[in-house]
PDB file of N, CA and C in Angstrom:
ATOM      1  N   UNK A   1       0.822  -1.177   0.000  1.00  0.00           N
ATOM      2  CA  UNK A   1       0.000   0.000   0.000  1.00  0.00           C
ATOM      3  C   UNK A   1       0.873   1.250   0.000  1.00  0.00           C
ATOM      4  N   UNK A   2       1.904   1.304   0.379  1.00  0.00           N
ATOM      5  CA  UNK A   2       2.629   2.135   0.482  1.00  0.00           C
ATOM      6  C   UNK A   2       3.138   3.184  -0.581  1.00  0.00           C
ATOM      7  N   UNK A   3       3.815   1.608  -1.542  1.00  0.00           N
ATOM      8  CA  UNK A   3       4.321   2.051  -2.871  1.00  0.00           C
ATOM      9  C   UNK A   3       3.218   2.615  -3.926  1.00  0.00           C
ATOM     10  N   UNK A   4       2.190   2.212  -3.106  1.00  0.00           N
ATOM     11  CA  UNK A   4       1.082   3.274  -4.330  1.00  0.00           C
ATOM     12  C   UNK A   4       0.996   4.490  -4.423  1.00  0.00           C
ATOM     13  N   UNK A   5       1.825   5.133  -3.069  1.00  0.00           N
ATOM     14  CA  UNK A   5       1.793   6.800  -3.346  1.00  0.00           C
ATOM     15  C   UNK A   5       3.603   7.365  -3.678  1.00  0.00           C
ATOM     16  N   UNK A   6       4.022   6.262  -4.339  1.00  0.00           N
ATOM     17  CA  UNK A   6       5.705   6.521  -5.173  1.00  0.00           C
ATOM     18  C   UNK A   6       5.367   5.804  -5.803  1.00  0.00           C
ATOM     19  N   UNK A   7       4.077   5.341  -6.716  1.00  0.00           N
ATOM     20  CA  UNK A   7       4.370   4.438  -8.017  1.00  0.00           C
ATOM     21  C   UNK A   7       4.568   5.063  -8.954  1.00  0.00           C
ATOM     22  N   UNK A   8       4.668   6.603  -9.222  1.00  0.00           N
ATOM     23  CA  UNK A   8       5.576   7.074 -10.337  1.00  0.00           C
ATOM     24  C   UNK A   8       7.118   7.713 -10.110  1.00  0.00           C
ATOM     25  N   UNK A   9       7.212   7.224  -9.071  1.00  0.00           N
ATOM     26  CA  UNK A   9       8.565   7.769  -8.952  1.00  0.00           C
ATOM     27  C   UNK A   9       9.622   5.995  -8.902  1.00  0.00           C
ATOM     28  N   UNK A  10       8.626   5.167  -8.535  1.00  0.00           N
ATOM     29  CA  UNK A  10       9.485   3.751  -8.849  1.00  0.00           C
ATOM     30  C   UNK A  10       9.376   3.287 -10.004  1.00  0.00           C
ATOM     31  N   UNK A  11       8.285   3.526 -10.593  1.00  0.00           N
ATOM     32  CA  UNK A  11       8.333   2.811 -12.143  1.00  0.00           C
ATOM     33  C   UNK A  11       7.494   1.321 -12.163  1.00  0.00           C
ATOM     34  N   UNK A  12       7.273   0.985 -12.937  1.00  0.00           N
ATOM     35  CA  UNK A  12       6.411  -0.011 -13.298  1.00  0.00           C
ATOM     36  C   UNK A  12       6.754  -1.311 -12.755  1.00  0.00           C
ATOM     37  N   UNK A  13       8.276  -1.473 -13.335  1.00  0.00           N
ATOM     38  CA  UNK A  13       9.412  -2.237 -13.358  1.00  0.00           C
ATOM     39  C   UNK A  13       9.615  -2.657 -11.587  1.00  0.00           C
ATOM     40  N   UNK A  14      10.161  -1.356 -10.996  1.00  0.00           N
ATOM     41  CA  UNK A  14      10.541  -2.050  -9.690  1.00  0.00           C
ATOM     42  C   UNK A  14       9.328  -2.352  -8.512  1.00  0.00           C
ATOM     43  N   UNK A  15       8.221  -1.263  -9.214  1.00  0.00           N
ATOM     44  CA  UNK A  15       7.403  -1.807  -8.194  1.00  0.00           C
ATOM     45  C   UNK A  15       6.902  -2.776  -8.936  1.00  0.00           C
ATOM     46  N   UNK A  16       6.269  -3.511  -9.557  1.00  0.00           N
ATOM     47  CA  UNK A  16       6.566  -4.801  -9.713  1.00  0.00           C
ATOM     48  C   UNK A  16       7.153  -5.642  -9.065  1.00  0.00           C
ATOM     49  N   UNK A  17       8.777  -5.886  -9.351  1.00  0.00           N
ATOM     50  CA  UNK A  17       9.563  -6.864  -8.623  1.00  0.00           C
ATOM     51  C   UNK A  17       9.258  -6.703  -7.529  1.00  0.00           C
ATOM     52  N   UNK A  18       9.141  -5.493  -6.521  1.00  0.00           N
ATOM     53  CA  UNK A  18       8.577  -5.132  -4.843  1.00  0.00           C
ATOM     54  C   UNK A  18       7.463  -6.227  -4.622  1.00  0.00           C
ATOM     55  N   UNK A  19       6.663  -5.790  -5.250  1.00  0.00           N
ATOM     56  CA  UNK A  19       5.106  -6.646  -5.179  1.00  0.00           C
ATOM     57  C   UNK A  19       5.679  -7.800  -5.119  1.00  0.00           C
ATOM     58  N   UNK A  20       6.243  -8.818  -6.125  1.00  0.00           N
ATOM     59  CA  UNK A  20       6.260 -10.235  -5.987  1.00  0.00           C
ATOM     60  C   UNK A  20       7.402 -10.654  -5.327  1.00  0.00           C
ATOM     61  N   UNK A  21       8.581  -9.772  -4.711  1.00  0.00           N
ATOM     62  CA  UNK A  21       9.076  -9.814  -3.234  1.00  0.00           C
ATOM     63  C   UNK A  21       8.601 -10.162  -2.251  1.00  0.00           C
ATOM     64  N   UNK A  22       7.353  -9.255  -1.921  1.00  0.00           N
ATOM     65  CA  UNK A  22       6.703  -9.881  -0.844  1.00  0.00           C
ATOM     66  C   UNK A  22       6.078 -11.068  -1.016  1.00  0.00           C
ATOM     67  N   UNK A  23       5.890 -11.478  -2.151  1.00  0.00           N
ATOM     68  CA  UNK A  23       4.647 -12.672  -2.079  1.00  0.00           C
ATOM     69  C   UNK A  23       5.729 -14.101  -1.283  1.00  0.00           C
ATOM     70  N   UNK A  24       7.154 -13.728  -1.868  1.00  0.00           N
ATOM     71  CA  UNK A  24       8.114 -14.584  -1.811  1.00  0.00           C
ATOM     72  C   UNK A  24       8.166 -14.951  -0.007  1.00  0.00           C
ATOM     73  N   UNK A  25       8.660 -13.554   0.792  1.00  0.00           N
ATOM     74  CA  UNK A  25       8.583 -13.332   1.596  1.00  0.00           C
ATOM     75  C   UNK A  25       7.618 -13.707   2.816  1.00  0.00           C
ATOM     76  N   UNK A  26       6.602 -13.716   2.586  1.00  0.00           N
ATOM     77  CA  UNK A  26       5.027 -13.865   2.863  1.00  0.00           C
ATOM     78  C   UNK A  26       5.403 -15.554   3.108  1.00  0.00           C
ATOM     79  N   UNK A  27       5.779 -16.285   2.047  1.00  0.00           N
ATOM     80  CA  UNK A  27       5.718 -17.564   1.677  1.00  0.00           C
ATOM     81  C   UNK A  27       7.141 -17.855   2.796  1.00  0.00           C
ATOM     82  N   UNK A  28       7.993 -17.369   3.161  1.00  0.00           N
ATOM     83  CA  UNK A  28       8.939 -17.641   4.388  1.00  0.00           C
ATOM     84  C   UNK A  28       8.626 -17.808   5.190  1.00  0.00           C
ATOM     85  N   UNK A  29       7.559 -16.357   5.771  1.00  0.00           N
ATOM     86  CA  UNK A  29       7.394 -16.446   7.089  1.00  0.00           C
ATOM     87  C   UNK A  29       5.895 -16.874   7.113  1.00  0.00           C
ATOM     88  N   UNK A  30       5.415 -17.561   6.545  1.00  0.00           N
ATOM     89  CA  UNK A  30       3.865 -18.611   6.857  1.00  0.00           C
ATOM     90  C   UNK A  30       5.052 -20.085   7.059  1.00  0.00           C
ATOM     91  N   UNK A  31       5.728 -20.404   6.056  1.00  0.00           N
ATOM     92  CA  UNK A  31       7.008 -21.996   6.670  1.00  0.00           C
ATOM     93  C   UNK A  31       7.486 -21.734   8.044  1.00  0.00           C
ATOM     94  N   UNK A  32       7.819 -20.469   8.594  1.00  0.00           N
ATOM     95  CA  UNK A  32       8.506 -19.981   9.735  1.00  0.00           C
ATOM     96  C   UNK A  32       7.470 -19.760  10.840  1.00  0.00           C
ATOM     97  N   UNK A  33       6.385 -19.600  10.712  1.00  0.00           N
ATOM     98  CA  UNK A  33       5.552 -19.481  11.766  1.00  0.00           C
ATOM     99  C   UNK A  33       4.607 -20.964  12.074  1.00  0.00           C
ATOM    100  N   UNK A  34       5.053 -22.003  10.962  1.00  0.00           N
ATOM    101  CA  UNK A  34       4.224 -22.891  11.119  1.00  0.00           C
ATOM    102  C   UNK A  34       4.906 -23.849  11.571  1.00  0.00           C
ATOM    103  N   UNK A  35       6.269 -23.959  11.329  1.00  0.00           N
ATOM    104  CA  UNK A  35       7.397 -25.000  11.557  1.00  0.00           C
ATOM    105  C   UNK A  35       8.243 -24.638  12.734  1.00  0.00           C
ATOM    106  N   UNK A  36       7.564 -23.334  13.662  1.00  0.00           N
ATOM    107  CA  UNK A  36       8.927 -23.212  14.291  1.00  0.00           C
ATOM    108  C   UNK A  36       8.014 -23.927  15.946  1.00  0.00           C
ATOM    109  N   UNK A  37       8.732 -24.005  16.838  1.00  0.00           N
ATOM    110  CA  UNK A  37       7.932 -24.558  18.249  1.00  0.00           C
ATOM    111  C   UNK A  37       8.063 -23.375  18.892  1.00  0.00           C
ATOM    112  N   UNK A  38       7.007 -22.368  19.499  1.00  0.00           N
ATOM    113  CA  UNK A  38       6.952 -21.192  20.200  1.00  0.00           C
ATOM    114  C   UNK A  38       7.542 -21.839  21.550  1.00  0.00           C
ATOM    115  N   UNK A  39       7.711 -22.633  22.035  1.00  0.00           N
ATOM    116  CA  UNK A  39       8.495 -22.780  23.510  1.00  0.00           C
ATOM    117  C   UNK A  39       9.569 -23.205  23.256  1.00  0.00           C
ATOM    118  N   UNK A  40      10.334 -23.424  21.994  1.00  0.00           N
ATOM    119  CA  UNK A  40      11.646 -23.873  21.573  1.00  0.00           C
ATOM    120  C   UNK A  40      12.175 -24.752  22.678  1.00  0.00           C
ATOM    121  N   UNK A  41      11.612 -26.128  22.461  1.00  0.00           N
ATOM    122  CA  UNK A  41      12.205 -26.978  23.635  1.00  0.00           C
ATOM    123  C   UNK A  41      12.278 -28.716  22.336  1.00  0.00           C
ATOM    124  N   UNK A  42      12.305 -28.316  21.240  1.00  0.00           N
ATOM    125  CA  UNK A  42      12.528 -29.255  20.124  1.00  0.00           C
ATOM    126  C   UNK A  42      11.209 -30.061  19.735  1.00  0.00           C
ATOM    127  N   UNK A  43       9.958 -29.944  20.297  1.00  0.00           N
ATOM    128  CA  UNK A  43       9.026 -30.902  20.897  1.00  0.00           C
ATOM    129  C   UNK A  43       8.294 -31.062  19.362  1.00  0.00           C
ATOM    130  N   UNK A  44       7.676 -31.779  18.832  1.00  0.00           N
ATOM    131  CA  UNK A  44       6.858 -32.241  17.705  1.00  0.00           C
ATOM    132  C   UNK A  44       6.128 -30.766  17.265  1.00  0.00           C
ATOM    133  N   UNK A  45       5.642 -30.283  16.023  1.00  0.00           N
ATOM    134  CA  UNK A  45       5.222 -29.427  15.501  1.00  0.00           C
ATOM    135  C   UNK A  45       3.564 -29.988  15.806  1.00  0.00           C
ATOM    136  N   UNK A  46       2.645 -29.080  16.830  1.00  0.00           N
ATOM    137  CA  UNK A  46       1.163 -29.275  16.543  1.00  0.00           C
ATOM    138  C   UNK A  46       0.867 -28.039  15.818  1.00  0.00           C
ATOM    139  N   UNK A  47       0.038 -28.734  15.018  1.00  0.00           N
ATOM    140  CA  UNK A  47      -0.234 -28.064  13.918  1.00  0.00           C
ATOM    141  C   UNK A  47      -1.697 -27.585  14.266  1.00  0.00           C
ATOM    142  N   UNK A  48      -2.440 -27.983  15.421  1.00  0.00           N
ATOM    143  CA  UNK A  48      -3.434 -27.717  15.626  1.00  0.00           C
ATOM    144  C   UNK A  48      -3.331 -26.632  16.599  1.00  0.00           C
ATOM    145  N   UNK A  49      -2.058 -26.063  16.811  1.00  0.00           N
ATOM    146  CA  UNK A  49      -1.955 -24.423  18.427  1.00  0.00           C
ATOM    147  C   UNK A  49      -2.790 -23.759  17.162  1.00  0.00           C
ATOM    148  N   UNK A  50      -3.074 -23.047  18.433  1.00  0.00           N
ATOM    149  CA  UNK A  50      -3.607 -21.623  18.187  1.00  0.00           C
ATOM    150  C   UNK A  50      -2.845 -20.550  17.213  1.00  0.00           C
ATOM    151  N   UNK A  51      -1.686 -20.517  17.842  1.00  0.00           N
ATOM    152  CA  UNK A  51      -0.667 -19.629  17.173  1.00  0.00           C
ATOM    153  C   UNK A  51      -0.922 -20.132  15.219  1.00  0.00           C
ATOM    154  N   UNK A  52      -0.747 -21.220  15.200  1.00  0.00           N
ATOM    155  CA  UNK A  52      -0.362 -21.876  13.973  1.00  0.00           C
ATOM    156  C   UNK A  52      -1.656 -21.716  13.439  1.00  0.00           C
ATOM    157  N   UNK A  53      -2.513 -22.048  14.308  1.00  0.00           N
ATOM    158  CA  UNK A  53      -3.713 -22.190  13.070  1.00  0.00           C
ATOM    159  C   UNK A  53      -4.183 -20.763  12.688  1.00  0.00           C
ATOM    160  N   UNK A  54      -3.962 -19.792  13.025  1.00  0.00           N
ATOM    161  CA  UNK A  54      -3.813 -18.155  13.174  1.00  0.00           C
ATOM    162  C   UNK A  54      -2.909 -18.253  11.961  1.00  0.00           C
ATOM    163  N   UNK A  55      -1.966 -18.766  11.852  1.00  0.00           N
ATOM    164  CA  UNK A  55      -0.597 -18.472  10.845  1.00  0.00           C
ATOM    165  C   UNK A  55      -1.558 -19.076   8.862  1.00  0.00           C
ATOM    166  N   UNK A  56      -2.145 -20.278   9.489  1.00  0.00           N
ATOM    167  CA  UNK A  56      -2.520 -21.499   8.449  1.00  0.00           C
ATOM    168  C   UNK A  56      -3.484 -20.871   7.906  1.00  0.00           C
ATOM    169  N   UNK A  57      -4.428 -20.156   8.708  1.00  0.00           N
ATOM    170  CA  UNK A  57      -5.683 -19.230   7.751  1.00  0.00           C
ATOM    171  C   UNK A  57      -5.148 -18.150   7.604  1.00  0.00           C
ATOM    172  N   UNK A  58      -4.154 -17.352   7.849  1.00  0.00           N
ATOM    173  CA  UNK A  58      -3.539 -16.196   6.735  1.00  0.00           C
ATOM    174  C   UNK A  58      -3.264 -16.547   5.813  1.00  0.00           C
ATOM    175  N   UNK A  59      -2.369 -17.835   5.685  1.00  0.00           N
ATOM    176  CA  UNK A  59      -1.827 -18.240   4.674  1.00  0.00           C
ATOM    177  C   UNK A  59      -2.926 -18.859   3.331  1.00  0.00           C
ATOM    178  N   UNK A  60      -3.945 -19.579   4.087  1.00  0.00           N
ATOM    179  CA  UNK A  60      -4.857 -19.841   2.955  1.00  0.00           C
ATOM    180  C   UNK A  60      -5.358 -19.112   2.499  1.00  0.00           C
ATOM    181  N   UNK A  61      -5.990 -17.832   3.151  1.00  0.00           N
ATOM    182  CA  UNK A  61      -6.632 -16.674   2.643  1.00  0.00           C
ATOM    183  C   UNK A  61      -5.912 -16.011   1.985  1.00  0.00           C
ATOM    184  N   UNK A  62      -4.524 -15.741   1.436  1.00  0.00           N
ATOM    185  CA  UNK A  62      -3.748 -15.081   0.912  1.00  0.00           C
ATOM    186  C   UNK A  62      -3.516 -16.250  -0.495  1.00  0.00           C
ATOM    187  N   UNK A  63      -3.496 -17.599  -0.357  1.00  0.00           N
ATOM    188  CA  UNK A  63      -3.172 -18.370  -1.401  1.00  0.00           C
ATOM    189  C   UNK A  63      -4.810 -18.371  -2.277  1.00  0.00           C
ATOM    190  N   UNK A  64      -5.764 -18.286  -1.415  1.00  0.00           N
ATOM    191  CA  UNK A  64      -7.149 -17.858  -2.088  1.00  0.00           C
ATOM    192  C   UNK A  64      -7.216 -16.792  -3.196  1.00  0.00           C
ATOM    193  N   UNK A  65      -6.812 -15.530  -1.995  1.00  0.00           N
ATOM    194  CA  UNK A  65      -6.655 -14.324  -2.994  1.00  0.00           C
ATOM    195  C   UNK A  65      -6.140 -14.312  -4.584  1.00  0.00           C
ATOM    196  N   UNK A  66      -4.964 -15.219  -4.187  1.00  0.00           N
ATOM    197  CA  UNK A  66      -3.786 -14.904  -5.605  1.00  0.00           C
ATOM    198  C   UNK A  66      -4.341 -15.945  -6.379  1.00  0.00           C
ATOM    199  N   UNK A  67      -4.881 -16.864  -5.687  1.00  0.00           N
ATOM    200  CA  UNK A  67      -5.844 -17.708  -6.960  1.00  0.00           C
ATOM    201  C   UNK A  67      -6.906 -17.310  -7.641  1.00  0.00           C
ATOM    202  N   UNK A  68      -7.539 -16.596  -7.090  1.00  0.00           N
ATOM    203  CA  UNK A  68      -8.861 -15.590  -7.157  1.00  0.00           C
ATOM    204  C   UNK A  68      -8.521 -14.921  -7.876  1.00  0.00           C
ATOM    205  N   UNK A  69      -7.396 -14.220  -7.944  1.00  0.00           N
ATOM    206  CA  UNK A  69      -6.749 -12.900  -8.937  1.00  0.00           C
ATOM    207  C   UNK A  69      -6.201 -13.579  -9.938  1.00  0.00           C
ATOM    208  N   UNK A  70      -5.631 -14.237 -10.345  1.00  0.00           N
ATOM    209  CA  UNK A  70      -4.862 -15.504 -10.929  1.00  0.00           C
ATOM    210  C   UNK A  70      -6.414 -15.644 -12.176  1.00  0.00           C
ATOM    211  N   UNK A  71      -7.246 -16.101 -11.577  1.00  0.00           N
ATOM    212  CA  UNK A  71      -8.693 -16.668 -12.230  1.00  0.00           C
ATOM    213  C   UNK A  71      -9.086 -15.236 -12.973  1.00  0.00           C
ATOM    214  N   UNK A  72      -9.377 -14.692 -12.517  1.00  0.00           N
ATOM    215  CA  UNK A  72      -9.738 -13.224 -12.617  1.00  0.00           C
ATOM    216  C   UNK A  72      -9.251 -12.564 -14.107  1.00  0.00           C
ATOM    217  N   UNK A  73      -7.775 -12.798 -13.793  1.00  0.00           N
ATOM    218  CA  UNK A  73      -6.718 -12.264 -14.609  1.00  0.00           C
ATOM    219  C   UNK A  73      -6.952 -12.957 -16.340  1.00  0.00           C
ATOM    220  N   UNK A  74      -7.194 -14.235 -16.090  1.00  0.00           N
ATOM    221  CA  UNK A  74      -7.065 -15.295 -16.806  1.00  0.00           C
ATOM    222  C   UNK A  74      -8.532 -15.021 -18.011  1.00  0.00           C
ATOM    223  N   UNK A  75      -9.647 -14.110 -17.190  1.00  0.00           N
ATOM    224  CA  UNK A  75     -10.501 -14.266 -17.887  1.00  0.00           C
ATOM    225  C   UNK A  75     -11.084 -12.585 -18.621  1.00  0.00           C
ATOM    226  N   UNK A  76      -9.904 -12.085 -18.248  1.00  0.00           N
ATOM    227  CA  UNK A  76      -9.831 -10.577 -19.650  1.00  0.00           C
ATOM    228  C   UNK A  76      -9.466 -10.956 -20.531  1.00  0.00           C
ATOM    229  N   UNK A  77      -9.707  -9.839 -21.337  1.00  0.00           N
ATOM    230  CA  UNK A  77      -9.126  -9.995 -22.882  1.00  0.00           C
ATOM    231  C   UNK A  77      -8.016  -9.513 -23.018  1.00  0.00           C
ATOM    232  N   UNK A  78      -7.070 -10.212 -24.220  1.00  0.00           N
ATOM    233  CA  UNK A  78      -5.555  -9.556 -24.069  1.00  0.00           C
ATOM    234  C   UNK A  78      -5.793  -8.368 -24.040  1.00  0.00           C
ATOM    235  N   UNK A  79      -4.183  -7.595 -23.756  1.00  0.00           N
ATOM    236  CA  UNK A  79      -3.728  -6.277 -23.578  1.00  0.00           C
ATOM    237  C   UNK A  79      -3.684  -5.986 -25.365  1.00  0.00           C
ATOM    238  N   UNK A  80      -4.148  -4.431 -25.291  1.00  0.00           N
ATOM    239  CA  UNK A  80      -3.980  -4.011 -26.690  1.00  0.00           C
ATOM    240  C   UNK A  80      -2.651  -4.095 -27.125  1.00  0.00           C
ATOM    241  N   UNK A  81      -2.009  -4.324 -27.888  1.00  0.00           N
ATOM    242  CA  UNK A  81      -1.022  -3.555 -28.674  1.00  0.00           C
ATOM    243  C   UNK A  81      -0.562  -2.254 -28.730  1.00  0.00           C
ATOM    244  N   UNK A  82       0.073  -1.744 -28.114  1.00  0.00           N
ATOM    245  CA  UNK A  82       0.729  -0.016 -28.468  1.00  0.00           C
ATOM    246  C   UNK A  82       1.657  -0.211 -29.532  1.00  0.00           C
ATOM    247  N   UNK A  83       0.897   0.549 -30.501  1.00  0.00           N
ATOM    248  CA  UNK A  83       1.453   0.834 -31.580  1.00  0.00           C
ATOM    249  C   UNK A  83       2.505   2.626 -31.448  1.00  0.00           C
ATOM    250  N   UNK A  84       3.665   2.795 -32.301  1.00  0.00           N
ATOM    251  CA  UNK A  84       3.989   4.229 -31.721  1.00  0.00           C
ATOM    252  C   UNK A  84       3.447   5.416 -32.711  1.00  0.00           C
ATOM    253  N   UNK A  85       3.310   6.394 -31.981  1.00  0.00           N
ATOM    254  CA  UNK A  85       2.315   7.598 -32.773  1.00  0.00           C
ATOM    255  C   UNK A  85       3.060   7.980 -33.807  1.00  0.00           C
ATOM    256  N   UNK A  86       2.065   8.052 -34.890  1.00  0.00           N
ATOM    257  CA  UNK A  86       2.788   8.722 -35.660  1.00  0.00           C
ATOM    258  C   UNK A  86       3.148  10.159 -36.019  1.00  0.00           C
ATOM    259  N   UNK A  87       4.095  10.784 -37.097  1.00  0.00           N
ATOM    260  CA  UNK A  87       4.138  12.037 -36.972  1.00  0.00           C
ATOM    261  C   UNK A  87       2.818  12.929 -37.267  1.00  0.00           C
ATOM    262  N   UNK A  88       2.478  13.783 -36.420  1.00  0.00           N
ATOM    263  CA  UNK A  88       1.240  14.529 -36.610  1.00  0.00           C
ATOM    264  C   UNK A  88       1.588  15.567 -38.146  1.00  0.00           C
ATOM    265  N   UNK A  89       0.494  15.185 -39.397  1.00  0.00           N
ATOM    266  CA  UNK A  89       1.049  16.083 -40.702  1.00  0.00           C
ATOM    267  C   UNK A  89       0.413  17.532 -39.697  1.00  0.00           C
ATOM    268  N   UNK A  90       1.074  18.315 -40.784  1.00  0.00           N
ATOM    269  CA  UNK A  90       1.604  20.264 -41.137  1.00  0.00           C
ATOM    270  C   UNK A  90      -0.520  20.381 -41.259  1.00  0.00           C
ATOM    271  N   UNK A  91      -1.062  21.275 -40.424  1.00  0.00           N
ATOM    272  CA  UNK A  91      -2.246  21.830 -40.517  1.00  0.00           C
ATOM    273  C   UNK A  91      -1.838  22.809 -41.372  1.00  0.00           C
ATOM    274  N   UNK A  92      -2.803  22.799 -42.599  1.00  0.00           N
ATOM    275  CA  UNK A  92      -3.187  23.471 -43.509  1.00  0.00           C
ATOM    276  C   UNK A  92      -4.134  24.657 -43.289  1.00  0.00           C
ATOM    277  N   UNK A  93      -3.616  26.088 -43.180  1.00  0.00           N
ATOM    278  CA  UNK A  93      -4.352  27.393 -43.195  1.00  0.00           C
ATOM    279  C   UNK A  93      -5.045  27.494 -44.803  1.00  0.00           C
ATOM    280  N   UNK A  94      -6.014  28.057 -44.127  1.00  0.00           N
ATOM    281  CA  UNK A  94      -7.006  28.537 -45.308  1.00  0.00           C
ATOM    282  C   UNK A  94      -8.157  28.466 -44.575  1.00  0.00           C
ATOM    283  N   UNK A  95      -9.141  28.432 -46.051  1.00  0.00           N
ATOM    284  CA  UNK A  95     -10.683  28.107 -45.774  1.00  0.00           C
ATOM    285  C   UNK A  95     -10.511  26.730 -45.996  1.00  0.00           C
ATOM    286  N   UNK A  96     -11.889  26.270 -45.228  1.00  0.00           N
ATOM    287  CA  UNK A  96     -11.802  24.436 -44.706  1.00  0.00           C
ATOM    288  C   UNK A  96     -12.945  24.742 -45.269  1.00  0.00           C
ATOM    289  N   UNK A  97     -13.476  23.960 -46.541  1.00  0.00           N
ATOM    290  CA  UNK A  97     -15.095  23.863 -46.571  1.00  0.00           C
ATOM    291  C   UNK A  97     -15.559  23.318 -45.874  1.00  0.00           C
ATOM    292  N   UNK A  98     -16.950  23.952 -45.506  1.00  0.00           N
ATOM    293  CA  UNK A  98     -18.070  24.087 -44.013  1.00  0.00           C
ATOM    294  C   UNK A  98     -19.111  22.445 -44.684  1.00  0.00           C
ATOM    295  N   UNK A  99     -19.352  22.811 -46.037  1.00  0.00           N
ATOM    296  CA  UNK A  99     -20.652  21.874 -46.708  1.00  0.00           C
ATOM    297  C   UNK A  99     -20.403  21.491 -47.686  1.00  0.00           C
ATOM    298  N   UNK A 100     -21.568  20.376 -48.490  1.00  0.00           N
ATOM    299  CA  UNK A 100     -20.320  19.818 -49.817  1.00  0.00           C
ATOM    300  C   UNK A 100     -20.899  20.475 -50.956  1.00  0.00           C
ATOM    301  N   UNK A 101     -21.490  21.719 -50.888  1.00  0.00           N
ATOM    302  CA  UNK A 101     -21.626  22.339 -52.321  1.00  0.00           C
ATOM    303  C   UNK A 101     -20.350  22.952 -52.264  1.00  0.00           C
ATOM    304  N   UNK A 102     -19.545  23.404 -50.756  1.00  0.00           N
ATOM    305  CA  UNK A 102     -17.836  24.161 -51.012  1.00  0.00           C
ATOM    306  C   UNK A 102     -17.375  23.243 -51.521  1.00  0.00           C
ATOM    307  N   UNK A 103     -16.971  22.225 -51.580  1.00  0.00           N
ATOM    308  CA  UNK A 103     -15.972  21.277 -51.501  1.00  0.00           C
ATOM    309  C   UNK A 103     -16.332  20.813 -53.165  1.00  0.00           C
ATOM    310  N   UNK A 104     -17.881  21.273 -54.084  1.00  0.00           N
ATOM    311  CA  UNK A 104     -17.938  20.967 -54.976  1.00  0.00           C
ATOM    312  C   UNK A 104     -17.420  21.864 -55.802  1.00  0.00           C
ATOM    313  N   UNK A 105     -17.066  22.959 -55.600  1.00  0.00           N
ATOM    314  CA  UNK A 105     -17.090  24.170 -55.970  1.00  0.00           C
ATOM    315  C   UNK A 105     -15.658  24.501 -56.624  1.00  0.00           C
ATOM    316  N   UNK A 106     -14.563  23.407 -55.713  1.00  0.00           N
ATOM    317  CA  UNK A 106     -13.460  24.134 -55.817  1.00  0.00           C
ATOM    318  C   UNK A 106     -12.710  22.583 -56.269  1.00  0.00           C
TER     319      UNK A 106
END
């Protein structure tokens, strides 16, 4: 949320890579909060604490999201083509006929 008020001063490019930094990141510390033992005494991983299952529905709700967006994404139509502009021709001074009896006229 942040980088949305410097997304023209970062560019397309790095905020980009930023964005899928975190996703990377995100994906560390959901392994790190789920694998680690909060009383660090070596004891079996329950996967059913509190702590963890707190950790396990962020994590699904976030793997939801990007699937959701993922789906989403999948069902626009391609991106146009940018073609580059061309040179704008030399405007012609004069009279511009208004109707087509001018334009028959001359």
């Amino acid at each position: 949320m942040v980088t949305s008020y410097f997304r023209r001063e970062l560019g397309r490019r790095k905020r980009k890579a930023l964005h899928f930094t975190a996703y990377g990141t995100a994906a560390l510390f959901y392994v790190h909060g789920i694998l680690t033992d909060p009383n660090l005494k070596d004891q079996p991983i329950d996967f059913l604490d509190a702590e963890k299952v707190y950790v396990e529905l962020c994590m699904l709700l976030v793997i939801l999201a990007v699937v959701l967006r993922v789906r989403w994404q999948l069902r626009q139509p391609p991106p146009r083509v940018h073609r580059p502009k061309l040179p704008r021709l030399p405007v012609v001074t004069g009279a511009v006929p208004t109707s087509p009896r001018e334009v028959r006229k001359s």
